[in-house]
Protein backbone atom coordinates (compact mmCIF):
# COMPACT_ATOMS: atom_id res chain seq x y z
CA UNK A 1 -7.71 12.90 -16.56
CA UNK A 2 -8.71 11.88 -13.07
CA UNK A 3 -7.87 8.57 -11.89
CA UNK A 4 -10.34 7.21 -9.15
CA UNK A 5 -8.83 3.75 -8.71
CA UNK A 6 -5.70 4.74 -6.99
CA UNK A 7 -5.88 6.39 -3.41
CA UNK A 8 -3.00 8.20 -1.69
CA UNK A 9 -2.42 7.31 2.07
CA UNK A 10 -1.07 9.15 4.79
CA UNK A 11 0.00 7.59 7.53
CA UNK A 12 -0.05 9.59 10.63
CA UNK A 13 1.01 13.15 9.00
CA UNK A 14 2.60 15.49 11.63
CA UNK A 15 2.04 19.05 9.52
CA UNK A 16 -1.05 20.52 8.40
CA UNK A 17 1.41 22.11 5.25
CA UNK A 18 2.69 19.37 4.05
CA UNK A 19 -1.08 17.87 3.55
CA UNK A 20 -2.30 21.03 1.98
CA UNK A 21 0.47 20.42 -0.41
CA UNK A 22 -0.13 16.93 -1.16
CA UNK A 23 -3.55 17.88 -2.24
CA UNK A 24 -2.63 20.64 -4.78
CA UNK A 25 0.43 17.51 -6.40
CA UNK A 26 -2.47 15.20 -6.13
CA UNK A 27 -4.90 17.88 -7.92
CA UNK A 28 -1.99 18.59 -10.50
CA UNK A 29 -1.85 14.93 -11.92
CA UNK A 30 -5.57 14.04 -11.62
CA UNK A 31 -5.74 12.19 -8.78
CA UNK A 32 -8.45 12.80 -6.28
CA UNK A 33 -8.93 10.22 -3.32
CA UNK A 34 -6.59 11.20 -0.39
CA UNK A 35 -6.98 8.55 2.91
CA UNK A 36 -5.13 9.78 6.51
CA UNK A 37 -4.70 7.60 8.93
CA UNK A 38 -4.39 8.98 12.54
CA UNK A 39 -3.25 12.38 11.23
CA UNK A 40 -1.31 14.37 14.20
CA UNK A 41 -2.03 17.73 12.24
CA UNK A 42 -5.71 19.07 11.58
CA UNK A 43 -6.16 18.71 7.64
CA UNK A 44 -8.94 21.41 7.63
CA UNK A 45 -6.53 23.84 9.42
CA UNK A 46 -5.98 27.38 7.86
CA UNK A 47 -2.25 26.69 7.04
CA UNK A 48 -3.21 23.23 5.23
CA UNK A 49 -6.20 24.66 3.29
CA UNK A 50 -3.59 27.65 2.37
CA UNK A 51 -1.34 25.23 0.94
CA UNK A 52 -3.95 23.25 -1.15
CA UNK A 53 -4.69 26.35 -3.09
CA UNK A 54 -7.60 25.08 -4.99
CA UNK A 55 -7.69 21.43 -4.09
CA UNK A 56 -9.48 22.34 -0.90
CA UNK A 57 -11.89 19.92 -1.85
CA UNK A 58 -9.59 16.70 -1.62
CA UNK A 59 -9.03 17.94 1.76
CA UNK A 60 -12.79 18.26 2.55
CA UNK A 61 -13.37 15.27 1.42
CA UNK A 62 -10.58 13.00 2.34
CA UNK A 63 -11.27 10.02 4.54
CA UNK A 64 -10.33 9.29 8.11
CA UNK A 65 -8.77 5.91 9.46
CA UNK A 66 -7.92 4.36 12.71
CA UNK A 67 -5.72 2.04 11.59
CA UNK A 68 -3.60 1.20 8.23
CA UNK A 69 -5.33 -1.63 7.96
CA UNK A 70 -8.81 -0.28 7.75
CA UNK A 71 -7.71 2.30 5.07
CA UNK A 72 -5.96 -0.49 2.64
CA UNK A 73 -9.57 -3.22 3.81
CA UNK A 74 -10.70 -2.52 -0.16
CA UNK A 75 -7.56 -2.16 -2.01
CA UNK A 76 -5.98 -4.76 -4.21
CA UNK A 77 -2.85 -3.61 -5.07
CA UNK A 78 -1.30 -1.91 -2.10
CA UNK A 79 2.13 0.27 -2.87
CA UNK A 80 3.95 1.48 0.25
CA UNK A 81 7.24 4.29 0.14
CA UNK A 82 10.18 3.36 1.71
CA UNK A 83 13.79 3.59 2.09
CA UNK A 84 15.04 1.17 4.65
CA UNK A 85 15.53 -2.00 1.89
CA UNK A 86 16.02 -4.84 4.61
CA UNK A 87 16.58 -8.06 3.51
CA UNK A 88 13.83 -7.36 0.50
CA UNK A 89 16.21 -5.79 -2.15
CA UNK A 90 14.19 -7.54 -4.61
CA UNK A 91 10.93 -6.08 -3.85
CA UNK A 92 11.61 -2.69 -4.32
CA UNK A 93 10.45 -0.26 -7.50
CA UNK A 94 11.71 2.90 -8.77
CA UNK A 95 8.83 5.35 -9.33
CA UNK A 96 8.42 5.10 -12.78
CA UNK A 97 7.95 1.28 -12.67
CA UNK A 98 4.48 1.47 -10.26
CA UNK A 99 2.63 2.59 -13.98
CA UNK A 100 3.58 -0.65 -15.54
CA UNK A 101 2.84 -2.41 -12.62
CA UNK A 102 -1.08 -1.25 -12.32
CA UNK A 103 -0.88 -1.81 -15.82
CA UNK A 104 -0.78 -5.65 -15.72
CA UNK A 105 -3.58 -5.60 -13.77
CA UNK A 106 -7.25 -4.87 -14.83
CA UNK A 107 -8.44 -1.01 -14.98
CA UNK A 108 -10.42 -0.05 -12.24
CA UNK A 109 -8.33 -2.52 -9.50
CA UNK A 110 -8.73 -0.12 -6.17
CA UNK A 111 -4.55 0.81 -5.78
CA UNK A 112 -3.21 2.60 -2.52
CA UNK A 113 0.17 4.45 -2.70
CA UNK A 114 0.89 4.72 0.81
CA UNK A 115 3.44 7.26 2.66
CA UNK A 116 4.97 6.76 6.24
CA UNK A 117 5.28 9.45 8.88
CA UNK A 118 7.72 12.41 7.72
CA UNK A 119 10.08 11.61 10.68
CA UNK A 120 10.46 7.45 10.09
CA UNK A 121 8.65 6.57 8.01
CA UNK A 122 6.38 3.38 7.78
CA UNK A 123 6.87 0.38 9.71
CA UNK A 124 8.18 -2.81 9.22
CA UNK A 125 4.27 -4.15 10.34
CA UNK A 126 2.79 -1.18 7.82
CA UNK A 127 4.82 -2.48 5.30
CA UNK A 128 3.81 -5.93 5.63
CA UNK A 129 0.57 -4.86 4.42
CA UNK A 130 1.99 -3.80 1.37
CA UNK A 131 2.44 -5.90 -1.93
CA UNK A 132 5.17 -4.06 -3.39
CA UNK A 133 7.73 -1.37 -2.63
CA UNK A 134 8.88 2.17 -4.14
CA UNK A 135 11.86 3.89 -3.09
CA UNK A 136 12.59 6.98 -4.17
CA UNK A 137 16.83 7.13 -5.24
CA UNK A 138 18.34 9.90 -3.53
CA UNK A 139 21.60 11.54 -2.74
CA UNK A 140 23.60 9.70 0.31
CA UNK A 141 24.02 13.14 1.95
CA UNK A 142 20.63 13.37 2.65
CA UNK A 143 18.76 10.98 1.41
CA UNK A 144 15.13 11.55 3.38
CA UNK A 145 12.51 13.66 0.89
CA UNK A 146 9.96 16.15 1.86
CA UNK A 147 6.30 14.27 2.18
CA UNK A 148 4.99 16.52 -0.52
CA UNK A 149 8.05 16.48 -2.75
CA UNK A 150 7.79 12.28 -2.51
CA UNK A 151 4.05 12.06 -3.41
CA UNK A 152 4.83 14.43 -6.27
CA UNK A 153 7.12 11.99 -7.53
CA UNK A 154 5.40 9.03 -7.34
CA UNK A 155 2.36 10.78 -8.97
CA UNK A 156 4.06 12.60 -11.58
CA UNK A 157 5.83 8.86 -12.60
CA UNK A 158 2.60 7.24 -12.52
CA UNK A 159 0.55 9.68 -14.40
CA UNK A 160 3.16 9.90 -16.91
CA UNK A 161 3.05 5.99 -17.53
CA UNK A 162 -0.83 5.66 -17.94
CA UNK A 163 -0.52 8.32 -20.28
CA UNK A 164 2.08 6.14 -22.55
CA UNK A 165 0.19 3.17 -22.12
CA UNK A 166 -2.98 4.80 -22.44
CA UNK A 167 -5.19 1.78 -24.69
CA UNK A 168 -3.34 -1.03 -23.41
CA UNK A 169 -5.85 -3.63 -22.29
CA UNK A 170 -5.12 -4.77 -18.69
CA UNK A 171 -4.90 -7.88 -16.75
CA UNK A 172 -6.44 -9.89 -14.14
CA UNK A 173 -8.23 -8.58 -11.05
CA UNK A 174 -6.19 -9.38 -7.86
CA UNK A 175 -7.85 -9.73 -4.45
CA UNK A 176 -8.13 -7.09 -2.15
CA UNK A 177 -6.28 -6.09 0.89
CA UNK A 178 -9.21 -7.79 3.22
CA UNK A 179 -9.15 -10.90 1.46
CA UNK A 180 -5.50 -11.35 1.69
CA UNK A 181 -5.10 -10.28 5.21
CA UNK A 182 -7.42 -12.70 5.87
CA UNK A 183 -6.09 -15.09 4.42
CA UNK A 184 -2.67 -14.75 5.84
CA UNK A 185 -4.20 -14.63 9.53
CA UNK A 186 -5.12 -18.08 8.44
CA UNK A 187 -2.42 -19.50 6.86
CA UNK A 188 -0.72 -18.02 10.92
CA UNK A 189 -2.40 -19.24 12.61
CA UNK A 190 -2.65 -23.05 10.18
CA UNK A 191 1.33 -23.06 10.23
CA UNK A 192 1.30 -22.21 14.04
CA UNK A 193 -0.83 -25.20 14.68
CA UNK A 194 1.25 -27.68 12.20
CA UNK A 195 4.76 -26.53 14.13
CA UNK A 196 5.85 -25.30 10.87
CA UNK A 197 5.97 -21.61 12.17
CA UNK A 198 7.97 -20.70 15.31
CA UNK A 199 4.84 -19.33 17.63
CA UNK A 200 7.66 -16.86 19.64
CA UNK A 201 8.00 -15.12 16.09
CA UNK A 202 5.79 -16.34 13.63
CA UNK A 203 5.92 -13.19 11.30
CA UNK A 204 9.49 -13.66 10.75
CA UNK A 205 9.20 -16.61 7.97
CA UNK A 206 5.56 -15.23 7.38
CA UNK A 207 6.87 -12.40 6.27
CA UNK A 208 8.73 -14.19 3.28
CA UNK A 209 5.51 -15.79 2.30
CA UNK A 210 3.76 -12.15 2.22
CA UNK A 211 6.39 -11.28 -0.30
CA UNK A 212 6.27 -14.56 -2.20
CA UNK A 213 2.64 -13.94 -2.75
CA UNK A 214 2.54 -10.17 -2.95
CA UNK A 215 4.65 -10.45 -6.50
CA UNK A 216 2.32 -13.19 -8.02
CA UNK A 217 -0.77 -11.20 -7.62
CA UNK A 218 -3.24 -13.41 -6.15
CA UNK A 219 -6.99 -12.99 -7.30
CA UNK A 220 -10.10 -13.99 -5.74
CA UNK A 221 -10.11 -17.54 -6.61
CA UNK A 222 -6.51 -18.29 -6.20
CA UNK A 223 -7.28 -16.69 -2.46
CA UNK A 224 -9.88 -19.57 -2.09
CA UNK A 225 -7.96 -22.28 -3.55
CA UNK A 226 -5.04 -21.43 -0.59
CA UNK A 227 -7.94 -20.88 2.12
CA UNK A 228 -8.91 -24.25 1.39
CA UNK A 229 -4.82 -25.44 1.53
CA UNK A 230 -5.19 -23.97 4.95
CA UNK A 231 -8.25 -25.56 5.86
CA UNK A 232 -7.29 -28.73 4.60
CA UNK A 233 -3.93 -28.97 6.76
CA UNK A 234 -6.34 -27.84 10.07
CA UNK A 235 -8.44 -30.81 9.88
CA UNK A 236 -5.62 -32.60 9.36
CA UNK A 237 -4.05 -31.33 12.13
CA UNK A 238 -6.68 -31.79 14.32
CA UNK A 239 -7.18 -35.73 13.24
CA UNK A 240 -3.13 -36.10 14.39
CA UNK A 241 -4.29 -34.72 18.31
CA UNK A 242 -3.99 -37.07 21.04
């Protein structure tokens, strides 16, 4: 059972064996759409191709991005692995709760499970661009997992969940990752303009509102409805000028 609508991202992967093996953990479960993003090994290398074993083909074919952003621009649901928690406790997910999660939604909704670097991870920025959070519960004494042995996880979680819910209708389509990041540039750079936001750090309440939103789901007309919020408060904004 292959399942198209969910991509696996890597960002900025420093060994060529640890992509080889995501491929064969990604072939093992069904899934087939792997997106880099600024890899610093070469995934077409002999020692990655070795470790793909016969998912050479997810290798072959796996796409190339500049930026995280590009790589999540037609993704709705957006997933990213972390273990730093932060002040966003609440956010997180245990592996075997992403299944019901794409569950809610409708079949087909373009999912990315994205992966930081295998020395720090992602980003707090990277993970801004993320609805939800999956952490991975590990042993204090060393609590960092392999790339490969992370993916395999997450995969083996998920693919075991759409199994058990297999004929379980789904949900509502949420917007994709372009829509909302537009959006939220918007809703800056609105809030910047009304003195709500603090322009030295704008991101830092933003960030609460990326959350706030990220649980609910938006969809494509709920997307509009805030655009229009936004758009709303500008021309009022601009009738209060001098």
């Amino acid at each position: 059972m292959t399942s198209p609508a969910v991509s696996v991202v890597l960002v900025e992967p420093q060994g060529a064996l640890n992509i080889g093996s995501v491929c064969r953990v990604m072939m093992n479960f069904g899934f087939t759409e792997l997106r880099l993003v600024n890899p610093r090994a070469d995934h077409l290398s002999k020692q990655a191709r070795d470790m793909a074993v016969s998912a050479r083909e997810l290798l072959k074919n796996a796409g190339l991005f500049g930026s995280l952003t590009d790589a999540l621009a037609d993704c709705s649901l957006c997933l990213g692995t972390t273990r730093r928690f932060g002040k966003y406790r609440q956010d997180f997910l245990a592996p075997h709760e992403i299944a019901p999660l794409l569950a809610s939604h409708a079949s087909g909704v373009k999912t990315a499970l994205v992966f930081g670097r295998e020395d720090s991870g992602l980003t707090t920025a990277e993970l801004g661009l993320c609805q939800f959070f999956v952490t991975i519960a590990t042993d204090p004494a060393l609590p960092s997992l392999n790339l490969a042995q992370a993916v395999a996880i997450c995969l083996y979680e998920l693919s075991r969940g759409r199994q058990a819910q297999a004929g379980e209708p789904g949900g509502s389509e949420p917007a994709d990752s372009r829509s909302l990041e537009s959006m939220y540039q918007h809703m800056r750079r609105t809030l910047v303009e009304a003195e709500y936001l603090d322009p030295q750090n704008p991101d830092h309440i933003l960030h609460t509102f990326r959350r706030i939103f990220g649980r609910a789901g938006l969809d494509h007309r709920e997307v509009r409805v805030l655009q229009g919020l936004w758009s709303r408060i500008d021309w009022l904004n601009s009738q209060r000028r001098p």
